[in-house]
C-alpha atoms as a PDB file:
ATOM      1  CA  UNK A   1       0.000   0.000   0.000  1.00  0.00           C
ATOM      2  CA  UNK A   2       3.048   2.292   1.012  1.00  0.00           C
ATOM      3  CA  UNK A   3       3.474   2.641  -3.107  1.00  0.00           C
ATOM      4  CA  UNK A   4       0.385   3.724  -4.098  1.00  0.00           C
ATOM      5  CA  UNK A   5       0.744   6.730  -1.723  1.00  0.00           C
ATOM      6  CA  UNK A   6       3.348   9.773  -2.110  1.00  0.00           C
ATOM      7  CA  UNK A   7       5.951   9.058   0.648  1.00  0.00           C
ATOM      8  CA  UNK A   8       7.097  12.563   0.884  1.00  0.00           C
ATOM      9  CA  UNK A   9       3.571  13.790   1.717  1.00  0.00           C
ATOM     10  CA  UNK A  10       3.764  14.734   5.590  1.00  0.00           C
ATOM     11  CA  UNK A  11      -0.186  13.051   6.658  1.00  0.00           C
ATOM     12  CA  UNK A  12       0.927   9.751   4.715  1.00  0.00           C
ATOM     13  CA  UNK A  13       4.313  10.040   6.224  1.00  0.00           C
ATOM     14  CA  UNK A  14       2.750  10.500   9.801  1.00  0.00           C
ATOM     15  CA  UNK A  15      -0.083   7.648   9.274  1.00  0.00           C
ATOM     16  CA  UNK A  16       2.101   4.692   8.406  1.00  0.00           C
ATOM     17  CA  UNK A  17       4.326   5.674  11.633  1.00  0.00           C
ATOM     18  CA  UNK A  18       1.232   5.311  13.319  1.00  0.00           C
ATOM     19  CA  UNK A  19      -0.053   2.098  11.467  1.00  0.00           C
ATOM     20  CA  UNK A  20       3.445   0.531  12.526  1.00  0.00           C
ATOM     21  CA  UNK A  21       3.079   1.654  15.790  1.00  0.00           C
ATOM     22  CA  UNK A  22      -0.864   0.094  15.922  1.00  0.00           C
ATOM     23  CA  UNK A  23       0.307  -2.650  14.466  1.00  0.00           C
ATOM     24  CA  UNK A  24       0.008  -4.977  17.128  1.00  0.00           C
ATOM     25  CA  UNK A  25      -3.521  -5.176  19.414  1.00  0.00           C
ATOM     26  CA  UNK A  26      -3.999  -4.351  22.450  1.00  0.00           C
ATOM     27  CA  UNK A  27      -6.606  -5.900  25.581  1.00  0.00           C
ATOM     28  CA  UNK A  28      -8.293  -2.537  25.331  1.00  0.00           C
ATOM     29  CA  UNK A  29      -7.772  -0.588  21.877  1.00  0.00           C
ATOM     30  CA  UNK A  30      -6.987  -2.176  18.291  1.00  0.00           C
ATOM     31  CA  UNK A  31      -6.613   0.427  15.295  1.00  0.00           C
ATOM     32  CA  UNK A  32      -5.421   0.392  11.527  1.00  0.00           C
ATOM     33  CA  UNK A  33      -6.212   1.766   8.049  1.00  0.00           C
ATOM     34  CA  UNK A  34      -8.264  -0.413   5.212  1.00  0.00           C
ATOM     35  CA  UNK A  35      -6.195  -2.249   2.560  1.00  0.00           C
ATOM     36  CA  UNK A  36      -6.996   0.273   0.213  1.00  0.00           C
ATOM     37  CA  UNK A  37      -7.503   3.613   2.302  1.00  0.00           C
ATOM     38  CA  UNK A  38      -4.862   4.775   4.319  1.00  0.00           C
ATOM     39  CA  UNK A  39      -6.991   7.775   4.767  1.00  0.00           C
ATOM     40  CA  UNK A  40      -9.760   5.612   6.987  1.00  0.00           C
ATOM     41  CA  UNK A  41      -8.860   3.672   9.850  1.00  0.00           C
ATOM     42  CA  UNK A  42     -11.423   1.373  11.753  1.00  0.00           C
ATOM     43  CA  UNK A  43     -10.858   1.242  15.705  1.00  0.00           C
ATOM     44  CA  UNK A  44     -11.786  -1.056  18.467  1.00  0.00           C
ATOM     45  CA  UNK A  45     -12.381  -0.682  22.245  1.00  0.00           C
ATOM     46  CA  UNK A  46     -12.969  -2.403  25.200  1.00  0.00           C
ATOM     47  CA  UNK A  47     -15.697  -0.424  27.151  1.00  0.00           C
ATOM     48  CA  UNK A  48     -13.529   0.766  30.417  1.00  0.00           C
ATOM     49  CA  UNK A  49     -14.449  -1.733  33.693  1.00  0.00           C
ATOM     50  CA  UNK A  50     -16.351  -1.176  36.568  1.00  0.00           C
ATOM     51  CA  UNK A  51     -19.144   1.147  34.401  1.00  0.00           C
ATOM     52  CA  UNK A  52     -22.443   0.392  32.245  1.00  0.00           C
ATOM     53  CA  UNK A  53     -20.123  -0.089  29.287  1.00  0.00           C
ATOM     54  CA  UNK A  54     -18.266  -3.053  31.226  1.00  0.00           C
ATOM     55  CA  UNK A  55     -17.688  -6.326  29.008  1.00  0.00           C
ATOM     56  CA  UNK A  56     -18.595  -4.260  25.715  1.00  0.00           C
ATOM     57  CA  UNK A  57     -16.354  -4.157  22.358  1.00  0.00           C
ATOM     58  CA  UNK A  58     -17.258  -1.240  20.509  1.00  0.00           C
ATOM     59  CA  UNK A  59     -16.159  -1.092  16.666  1.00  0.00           C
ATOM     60  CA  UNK A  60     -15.935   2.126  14.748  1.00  0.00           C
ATOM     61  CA  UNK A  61     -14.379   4.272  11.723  1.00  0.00           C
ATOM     62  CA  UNK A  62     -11.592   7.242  11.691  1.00  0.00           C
ATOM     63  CA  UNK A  63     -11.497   9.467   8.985  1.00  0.00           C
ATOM     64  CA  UNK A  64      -8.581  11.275   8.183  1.00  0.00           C
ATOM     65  CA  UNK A  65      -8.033  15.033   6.580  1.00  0.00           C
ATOM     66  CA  UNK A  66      -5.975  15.316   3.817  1.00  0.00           C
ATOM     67  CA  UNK A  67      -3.582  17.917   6.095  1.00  0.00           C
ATOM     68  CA  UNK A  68      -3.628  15.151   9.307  1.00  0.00           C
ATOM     69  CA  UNK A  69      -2.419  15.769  11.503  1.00  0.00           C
ATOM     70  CA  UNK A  70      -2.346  19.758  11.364  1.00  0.00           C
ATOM     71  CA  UNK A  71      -6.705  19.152  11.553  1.00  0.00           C
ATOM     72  CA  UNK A  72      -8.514  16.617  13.570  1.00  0.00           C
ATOM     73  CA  UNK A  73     -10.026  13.403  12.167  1.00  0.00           C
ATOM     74  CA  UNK A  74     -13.880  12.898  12.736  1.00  0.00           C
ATOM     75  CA  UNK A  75     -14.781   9.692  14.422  1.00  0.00           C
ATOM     76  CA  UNK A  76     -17.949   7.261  13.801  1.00  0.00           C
ATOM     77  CA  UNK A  77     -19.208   4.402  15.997  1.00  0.00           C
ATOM     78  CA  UNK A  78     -20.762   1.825  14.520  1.00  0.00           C
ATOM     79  CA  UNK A  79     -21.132  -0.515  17.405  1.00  0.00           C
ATOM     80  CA  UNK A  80     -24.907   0.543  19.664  1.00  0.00           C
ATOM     81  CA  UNK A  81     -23.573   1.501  22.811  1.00  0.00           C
ATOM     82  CA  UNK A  82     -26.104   4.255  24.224  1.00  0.00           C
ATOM     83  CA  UNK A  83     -23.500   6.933  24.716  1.00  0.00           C
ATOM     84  CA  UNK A  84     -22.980   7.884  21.291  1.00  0.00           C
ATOM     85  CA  UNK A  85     -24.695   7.613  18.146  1.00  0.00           C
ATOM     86  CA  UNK A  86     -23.804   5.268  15.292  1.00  0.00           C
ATOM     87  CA  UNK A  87     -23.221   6.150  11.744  1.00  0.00           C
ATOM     88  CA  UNK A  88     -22.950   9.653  12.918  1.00  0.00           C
ATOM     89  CA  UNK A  89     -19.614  11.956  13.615  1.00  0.00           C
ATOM     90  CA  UNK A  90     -19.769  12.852  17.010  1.00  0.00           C
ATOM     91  CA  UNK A  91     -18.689  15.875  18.698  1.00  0.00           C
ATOM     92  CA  UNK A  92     -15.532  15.439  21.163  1.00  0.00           C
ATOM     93  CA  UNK A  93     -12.704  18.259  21.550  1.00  0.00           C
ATOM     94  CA  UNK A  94     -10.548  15.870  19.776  1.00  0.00           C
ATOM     95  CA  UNK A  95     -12.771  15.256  16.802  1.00  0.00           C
ATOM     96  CA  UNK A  96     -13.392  17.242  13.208  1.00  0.00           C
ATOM     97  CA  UNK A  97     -16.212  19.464  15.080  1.00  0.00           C
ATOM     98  CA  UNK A  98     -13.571  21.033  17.230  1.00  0.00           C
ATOM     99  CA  UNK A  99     -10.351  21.933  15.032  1.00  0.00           C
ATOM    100  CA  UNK A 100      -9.808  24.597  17.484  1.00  0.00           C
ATOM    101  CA  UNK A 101      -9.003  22.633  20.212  1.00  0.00           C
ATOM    102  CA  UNK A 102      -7.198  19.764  18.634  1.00  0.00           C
ATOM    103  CA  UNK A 103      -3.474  19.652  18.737  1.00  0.00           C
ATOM    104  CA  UNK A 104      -1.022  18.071  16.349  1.00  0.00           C
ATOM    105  CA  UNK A 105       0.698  16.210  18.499  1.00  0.00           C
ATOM    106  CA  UNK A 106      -1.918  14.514  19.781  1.00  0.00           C
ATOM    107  CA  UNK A 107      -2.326  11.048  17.244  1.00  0.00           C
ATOM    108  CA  UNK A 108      -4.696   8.242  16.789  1.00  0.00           C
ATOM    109  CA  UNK A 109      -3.843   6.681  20.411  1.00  0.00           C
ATOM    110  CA  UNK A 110      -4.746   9.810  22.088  1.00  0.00           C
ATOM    111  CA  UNK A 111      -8.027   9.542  20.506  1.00  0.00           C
ATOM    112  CA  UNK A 112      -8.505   5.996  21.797  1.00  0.00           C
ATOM    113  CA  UNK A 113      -7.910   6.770  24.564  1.00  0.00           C
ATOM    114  CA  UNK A 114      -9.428   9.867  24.881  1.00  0.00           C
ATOM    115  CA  UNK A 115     -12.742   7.924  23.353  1.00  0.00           C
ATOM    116  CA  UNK A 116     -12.326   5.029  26.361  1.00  0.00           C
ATOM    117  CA  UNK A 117     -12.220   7.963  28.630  1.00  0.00           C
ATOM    118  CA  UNK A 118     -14.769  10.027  27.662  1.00  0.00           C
ATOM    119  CA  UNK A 119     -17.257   6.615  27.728  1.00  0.00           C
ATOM    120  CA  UNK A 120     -19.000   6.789  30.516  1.00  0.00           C
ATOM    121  CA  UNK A 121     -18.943  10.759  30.719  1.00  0.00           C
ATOM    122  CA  UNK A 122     -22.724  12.452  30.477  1.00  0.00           C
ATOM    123  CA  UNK A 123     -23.513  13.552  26.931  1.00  0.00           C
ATOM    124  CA  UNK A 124     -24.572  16.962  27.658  1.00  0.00           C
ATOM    125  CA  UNK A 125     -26.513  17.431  24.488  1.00  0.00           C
ATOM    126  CA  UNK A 126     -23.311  17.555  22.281  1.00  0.00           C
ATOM    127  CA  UNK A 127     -23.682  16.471  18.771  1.00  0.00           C
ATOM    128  CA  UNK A 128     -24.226  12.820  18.238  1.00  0.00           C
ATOM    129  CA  UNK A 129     -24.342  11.884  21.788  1.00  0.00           C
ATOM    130  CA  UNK A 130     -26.523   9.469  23.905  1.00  0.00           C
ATOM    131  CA  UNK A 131     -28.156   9.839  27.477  1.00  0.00           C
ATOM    132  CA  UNK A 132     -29.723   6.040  27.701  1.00  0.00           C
ATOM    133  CA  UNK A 133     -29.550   4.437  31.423  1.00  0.00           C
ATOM    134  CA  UNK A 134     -27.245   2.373  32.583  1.00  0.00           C
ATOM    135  CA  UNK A 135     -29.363  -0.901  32.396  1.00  0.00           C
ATOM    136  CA  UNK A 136     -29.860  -0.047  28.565  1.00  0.00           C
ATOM    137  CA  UNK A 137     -26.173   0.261  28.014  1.00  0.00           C
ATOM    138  CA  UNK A 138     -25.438  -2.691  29.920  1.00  0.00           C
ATOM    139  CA  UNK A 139     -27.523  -4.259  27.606  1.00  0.00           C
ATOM    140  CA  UNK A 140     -26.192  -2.550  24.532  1.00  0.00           C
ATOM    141  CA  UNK A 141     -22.442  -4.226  26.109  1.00  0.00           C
ATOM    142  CA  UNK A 142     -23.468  -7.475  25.727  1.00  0.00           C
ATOM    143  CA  UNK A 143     -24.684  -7.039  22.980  1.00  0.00           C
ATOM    144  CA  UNK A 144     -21.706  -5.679  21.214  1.00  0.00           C
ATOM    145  CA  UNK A 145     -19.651  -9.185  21.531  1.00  0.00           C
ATOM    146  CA  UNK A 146     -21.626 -10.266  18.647  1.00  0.00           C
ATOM    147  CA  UNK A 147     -21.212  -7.516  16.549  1.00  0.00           C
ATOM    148  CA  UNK A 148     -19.395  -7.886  13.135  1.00  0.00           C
ATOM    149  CA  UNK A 149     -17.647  -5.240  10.788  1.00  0.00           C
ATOM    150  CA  UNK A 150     -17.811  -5.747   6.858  1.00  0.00           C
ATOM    151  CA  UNK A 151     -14.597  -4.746   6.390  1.00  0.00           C
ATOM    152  CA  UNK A 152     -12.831  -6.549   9.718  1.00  0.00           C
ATOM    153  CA  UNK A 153     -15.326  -9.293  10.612  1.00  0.00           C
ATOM    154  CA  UNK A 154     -16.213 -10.313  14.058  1.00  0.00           C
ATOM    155  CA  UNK A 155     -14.828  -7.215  16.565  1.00  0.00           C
ATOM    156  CA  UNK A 156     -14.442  -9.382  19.567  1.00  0.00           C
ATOM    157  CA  UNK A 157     -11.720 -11.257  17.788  1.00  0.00           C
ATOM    158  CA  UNK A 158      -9.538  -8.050  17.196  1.00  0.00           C
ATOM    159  CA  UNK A 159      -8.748  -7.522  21.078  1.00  0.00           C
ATOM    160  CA  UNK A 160      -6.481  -9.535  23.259  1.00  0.00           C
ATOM    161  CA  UNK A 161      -8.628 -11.138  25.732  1.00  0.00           C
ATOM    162  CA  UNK A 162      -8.159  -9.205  29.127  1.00  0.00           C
ATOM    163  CA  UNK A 163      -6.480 -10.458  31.979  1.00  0.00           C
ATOM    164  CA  UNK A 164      -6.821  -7.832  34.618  1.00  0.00           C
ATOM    165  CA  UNK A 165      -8.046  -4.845  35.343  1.00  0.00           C
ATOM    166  CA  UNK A 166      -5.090  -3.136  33.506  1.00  0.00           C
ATOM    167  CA  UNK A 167      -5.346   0.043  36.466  1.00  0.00           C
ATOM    168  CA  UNK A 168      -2.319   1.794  34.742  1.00  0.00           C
ATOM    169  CA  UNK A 169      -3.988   1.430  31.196  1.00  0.00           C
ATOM    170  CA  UNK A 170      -7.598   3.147  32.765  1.00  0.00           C
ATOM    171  CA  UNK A 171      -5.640   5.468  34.945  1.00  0.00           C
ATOM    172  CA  UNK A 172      -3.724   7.255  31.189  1.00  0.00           C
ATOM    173  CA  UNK A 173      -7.216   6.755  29.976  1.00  0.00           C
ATOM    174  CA  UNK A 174      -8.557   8.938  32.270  1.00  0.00           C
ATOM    175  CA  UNK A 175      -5.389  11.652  32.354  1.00  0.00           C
ATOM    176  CA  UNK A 176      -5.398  12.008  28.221  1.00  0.00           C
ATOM    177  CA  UNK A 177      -9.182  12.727  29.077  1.00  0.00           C
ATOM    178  CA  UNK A 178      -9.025  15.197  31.492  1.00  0.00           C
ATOM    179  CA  UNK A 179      -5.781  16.736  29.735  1.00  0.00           C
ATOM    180  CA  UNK A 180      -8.395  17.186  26.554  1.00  0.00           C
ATOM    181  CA  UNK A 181     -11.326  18.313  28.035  1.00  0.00           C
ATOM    182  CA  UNK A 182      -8.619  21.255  30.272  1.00  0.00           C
ATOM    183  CA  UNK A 183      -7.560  22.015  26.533  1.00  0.00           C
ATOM    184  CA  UNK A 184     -11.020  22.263  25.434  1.00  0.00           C
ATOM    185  CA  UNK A 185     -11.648  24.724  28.434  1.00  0.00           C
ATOM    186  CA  UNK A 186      -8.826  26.933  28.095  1.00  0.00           C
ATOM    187  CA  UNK A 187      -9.635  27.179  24.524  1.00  0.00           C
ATOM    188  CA  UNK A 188     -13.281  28.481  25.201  1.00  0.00           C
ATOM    189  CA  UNK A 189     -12.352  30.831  28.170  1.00  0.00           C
ATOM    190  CA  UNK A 190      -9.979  32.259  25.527  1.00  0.00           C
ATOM    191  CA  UNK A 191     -12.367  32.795  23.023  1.00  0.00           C
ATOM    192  CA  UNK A 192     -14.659  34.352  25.398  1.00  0.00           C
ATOM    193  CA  UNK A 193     -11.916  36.988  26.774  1.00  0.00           C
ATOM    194  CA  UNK A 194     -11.646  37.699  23.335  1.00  0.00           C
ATOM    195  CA  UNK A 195     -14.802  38.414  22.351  1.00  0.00           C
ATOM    196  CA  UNK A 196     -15.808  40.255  26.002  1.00  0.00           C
ATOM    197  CA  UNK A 197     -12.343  42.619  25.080  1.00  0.00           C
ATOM    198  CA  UNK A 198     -13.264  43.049  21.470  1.00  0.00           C
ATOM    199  CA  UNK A 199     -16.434  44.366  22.325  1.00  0.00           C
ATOM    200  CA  UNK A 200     -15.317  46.419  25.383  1.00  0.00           C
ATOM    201  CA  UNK A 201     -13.063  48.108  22.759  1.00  0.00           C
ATOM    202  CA  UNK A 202     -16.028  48.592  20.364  1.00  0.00           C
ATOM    203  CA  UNK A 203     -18.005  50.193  23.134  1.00  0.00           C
ATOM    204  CA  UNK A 204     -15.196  52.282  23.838  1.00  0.00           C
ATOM    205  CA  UNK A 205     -14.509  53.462  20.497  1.00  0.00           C
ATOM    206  CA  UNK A 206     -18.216  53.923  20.163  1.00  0.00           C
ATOM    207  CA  UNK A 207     -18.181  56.196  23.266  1.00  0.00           C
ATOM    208  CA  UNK A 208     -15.400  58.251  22.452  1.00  0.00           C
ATOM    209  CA  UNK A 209     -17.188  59.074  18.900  1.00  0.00           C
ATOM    210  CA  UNK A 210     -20.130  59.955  19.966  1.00  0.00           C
ATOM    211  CA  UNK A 211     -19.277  61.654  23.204  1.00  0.00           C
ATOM    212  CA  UNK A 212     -19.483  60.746  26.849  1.00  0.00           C
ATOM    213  CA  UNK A 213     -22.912  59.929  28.503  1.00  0.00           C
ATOM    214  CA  UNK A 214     -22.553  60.968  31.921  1.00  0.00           C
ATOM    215  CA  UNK A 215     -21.839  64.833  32.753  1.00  0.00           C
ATOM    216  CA  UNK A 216     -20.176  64.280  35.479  1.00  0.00           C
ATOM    217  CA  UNK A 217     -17.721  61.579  34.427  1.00  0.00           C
ATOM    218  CA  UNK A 218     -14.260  61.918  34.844  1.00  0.00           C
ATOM    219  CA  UNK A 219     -13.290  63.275  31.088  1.00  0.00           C
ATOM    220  CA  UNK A 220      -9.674  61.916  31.225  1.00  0.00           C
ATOM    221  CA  UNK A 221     -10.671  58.549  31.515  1.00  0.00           C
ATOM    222  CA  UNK A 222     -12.207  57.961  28.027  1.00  0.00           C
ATOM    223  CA  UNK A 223      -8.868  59.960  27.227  1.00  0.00           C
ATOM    224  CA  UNK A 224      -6.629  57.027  28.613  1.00  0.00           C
ATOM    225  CA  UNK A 225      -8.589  54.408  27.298  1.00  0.00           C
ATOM    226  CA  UNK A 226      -8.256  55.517  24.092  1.00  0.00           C
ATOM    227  CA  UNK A 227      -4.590  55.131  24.133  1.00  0.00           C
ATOM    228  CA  UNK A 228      -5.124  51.141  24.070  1.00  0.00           C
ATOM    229  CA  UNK A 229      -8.263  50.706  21.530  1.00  0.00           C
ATOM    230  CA  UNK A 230      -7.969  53.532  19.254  1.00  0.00           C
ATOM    231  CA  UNK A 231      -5.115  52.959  17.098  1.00  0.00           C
ATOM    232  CA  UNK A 232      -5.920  51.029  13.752  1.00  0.00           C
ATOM    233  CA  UNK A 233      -9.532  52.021  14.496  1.00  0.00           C
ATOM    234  CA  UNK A 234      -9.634  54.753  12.610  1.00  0.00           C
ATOM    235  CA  UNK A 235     -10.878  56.648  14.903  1.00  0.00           C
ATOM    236  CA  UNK A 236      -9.572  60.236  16.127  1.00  0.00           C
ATOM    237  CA  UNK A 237      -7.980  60.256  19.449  1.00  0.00           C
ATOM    238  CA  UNK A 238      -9.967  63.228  22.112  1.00  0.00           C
ATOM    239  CA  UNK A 239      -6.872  65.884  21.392  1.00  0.00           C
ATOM    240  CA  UNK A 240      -7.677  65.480  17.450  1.00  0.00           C
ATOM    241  CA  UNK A 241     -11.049  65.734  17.736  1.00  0.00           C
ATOM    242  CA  UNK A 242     -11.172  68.993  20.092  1.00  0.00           C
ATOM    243  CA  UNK A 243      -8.326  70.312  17.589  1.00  0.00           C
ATOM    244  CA  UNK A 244     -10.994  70.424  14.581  1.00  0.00           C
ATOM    245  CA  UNK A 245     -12.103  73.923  13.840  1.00  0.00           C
ATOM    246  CA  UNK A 246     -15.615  74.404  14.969  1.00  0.00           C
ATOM    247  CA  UNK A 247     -18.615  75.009  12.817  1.00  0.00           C
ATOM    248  CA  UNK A 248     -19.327  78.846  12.565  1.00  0.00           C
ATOM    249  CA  UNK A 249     -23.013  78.114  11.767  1.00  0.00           C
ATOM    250  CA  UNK A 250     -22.994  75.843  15.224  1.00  0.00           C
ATOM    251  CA  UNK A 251     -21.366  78.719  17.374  1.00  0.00           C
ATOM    252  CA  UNK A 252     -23.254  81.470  16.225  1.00  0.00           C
ATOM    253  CA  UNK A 253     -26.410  79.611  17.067  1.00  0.00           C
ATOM    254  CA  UNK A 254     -25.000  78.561  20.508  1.00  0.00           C
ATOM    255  CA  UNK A 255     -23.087  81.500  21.513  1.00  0.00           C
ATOM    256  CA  UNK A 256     -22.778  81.592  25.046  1.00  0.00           C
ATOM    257  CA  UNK A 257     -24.488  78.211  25.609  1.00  0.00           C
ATOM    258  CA  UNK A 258     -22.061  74.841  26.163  1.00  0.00           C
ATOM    259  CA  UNK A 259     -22.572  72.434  23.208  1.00  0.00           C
ATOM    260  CA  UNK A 260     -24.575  69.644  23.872  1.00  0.00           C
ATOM    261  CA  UNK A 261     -23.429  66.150  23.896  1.00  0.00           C
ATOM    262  CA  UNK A 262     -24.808  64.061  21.271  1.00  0.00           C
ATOM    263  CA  UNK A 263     -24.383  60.824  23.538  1.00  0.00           C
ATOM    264  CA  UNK A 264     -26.912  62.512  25.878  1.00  0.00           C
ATOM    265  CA  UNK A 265     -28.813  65.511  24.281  1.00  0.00           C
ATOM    266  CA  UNK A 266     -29.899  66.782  27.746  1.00  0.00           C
ATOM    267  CA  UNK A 267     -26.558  66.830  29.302  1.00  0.00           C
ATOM    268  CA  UNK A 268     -24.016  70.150  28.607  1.00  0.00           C
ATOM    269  CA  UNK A 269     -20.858  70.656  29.799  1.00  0.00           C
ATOM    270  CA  UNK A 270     -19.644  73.534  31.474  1.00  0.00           C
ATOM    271  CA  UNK A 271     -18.380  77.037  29.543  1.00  0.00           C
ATOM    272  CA  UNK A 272     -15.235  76.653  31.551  1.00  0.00           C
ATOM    273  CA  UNK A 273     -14.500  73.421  30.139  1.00  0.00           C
ATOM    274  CA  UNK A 274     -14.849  74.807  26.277  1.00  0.00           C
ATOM    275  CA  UNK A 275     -11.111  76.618  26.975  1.00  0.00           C
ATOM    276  CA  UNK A 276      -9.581  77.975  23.855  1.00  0.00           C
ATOM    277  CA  UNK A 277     -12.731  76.685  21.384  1.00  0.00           C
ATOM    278  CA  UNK A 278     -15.050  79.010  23.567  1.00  0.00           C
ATOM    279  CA  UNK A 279     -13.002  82.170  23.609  1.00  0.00           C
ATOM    280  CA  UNK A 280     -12.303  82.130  19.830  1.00  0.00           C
ATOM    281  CA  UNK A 281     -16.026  81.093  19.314  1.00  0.00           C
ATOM    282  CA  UNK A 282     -17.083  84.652  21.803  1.00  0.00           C
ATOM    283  CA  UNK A 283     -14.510  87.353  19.667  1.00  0.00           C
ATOM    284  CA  UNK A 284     -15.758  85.622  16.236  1.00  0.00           C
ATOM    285  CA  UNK A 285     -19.662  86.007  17.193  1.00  0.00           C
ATOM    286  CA  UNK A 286     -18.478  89.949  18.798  1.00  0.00           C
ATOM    287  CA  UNK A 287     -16.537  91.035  15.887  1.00  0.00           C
ATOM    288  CA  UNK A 288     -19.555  89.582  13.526  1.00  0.00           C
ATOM    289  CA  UNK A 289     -22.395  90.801  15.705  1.00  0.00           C
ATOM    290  CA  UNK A 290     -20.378  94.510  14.937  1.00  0.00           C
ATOM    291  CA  UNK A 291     -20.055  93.964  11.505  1.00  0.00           C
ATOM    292  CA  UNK A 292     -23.912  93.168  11.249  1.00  0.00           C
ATOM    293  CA  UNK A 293     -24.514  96.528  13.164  1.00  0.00           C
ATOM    294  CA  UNK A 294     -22.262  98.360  10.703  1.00  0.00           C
ATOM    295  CA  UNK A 295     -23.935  97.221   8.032  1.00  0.00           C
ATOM    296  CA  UNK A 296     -27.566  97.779   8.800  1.00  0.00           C
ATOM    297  CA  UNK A 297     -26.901 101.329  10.021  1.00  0.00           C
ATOM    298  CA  UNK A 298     -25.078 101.847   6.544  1.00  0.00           C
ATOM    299  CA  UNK A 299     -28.449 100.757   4.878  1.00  0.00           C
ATOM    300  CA  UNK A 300     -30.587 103.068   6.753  1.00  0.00           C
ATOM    301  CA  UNK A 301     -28.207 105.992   6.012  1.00  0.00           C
ATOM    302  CA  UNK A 302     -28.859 105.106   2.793  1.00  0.00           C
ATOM    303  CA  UNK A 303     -32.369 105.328   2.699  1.00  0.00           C
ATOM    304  CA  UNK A 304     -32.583 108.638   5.014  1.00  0.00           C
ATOM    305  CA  UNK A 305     -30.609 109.674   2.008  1.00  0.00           C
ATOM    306  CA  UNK A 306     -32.940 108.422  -0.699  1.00  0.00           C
ATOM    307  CA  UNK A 307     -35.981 110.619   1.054  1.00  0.00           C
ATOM    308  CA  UNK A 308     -34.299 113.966   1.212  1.00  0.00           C
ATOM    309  CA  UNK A 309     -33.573 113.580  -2.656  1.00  0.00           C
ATOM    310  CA  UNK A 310     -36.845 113.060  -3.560  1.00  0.00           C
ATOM    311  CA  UNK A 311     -38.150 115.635  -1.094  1.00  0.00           C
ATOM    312  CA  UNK A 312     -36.263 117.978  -2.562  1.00  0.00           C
ATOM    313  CA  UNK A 313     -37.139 117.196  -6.155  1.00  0.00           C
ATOM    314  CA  UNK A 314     -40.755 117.282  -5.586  1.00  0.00           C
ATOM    315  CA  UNK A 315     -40.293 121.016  -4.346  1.00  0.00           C
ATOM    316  CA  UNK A 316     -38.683 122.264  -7.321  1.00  0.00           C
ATOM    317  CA  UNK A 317     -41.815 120.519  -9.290  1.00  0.00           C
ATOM    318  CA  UNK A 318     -44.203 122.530  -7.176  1.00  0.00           C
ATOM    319  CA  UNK A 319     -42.578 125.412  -7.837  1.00  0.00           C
END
């Protein structure tokens, strides 16, 4: 089979280690790739002792991604055992539903055992999991001695026959599935910091463009935050934004009134706290407020004018 397949490709290179390594069974796990598929491997466990699943064999399918083992392989039971569903990929940190959490180190063994350990776990409602009792998998154990594979014939045949509790075996079993399921944790609460900071800086770039809501908030605070969320957000930093030149439309309608901040419409800051903006603002709304004066008295000058003209001409009519 090793010809058929490009040796220099790193997920062939990486499977037939682990074939070799698989080679021979095991009293709880068996695993190898079809004939003519190194890309699907069919597994076999012995349900883990002193649990509902005691005295089961459980047969089921691996299959591989072409990039193995830099993405996890999604894993199929075939064998009715009550905790997970058959002919169905089911949903384990280690399997294709979680690529975020698997790790390429990890190989077909960890999954084993990972699969012995996570056995008599409760389902949870995770994706092709089983909550039947414990008489009904006891049951489903039994069972499970007669099953038979069409590709590797009868499963109970594939293990070595136990011949003790193999403590050491359970006890890894148990370690590689509490070392996944503190991966799968860490993972999440990572995730979730990430998303709770990525919108704590949206909310704080949101505040600091429209404004702050609270009059009497500390104004340098929004000022410091900014420091951390603002850059590559496109948004201007507080100095920039009071460094724009104010609308003269704006001030002359608000002349000696604060602006009022479009977070809260019913909240205005104080005139002290306008600084330079305000003083500018006051000399441009004086010096305009003169020129308006000039002009109209200019106007009515001109008209006073107008009427003495025409006074005059209507005299030397009458005349």
């Amino acid at each position: 089979m090793e010809a058929s397949y490009n040796s220099r490709c790193p997920a062939v290179k990486r499977l037939f280690r682990e074939a070799k390594e698989l080679n021979e069974a095991t009293e709880e796990y068996y695993a190898q790739p079809l004939e003519d598929n190194l890309f699907e491997w069919h597994f076999t466990v012995r349900g883990p002792p002193d649990t509902e699943f005691d005295g089961g064999i459980y047969h089921g399918r691996i299959i591989m991604p072409a990039d193995y083992p830099m993405k996890p392989p999604n894993i199929i039971f075939l064998t009715p055992n009550g905790r997970f569903e058959t002919n169905k990929k089911i949903c384990l940190s280690i399997s294709g539903h979680h690529p975020e959490t698997w790790q390429p180190s990890w190989s077909i063994r960890t999954a084993l055992l990972a699969i012995i350990g996570f056995m008599p776990t409760p389902a949870n409602g995770t994706i092709g999991s089983l909550d039947y009792t414990a008489q009904e998998r006891a049951k489903l154990a039994k069972k499970s001695q007669e099953f038979e594979c069409a590709e590797c014939g009868c499963i109970a045949k594939l293990l070595k026959e136990r011949t003790g509790d193999n403590k050491d075996f359970q006890l890894e079993a148990r370690e590689v599935m509490g070392q996944v399921s503190v991966t799968a944790k860490v993972e999440d609460k990572e995730r979730k910091n990430t998303d709770t900071s990525g919108a704590s800086s949206e909310a704080t770039i949101e505040n600091l463009s429209h404004g702050t809501s609270g009059g009497d908030q500390d104004a340098s605070l929004p000022q410091a935050t900014s420091q951390a969320t603002l850059p590559g957000s496109g948004v201007p930093a507080p100095e920039q934004q009071q460094q724009q030149p104010a609308d003269p439309v704006q001030e002359i309608l608000m002349e000696g009134v604060a602006p009022r901040n479009t977070a809260n419409p019913n909240s205005r800051t104080t005139v002290s706290n306008l600084g330079h903006t305000s003083s500018s603002g006051y000399l441009y709304n004086t010096i305009l407020s003169s020129a308006i004066i000039l002009f109209v008295a200019l106007v009515l000058r001109r008209v006073f004018l107008l009427e003495s003209d025409v006074n005059e001409e209507l005299d030397d009519v009458l005349l």
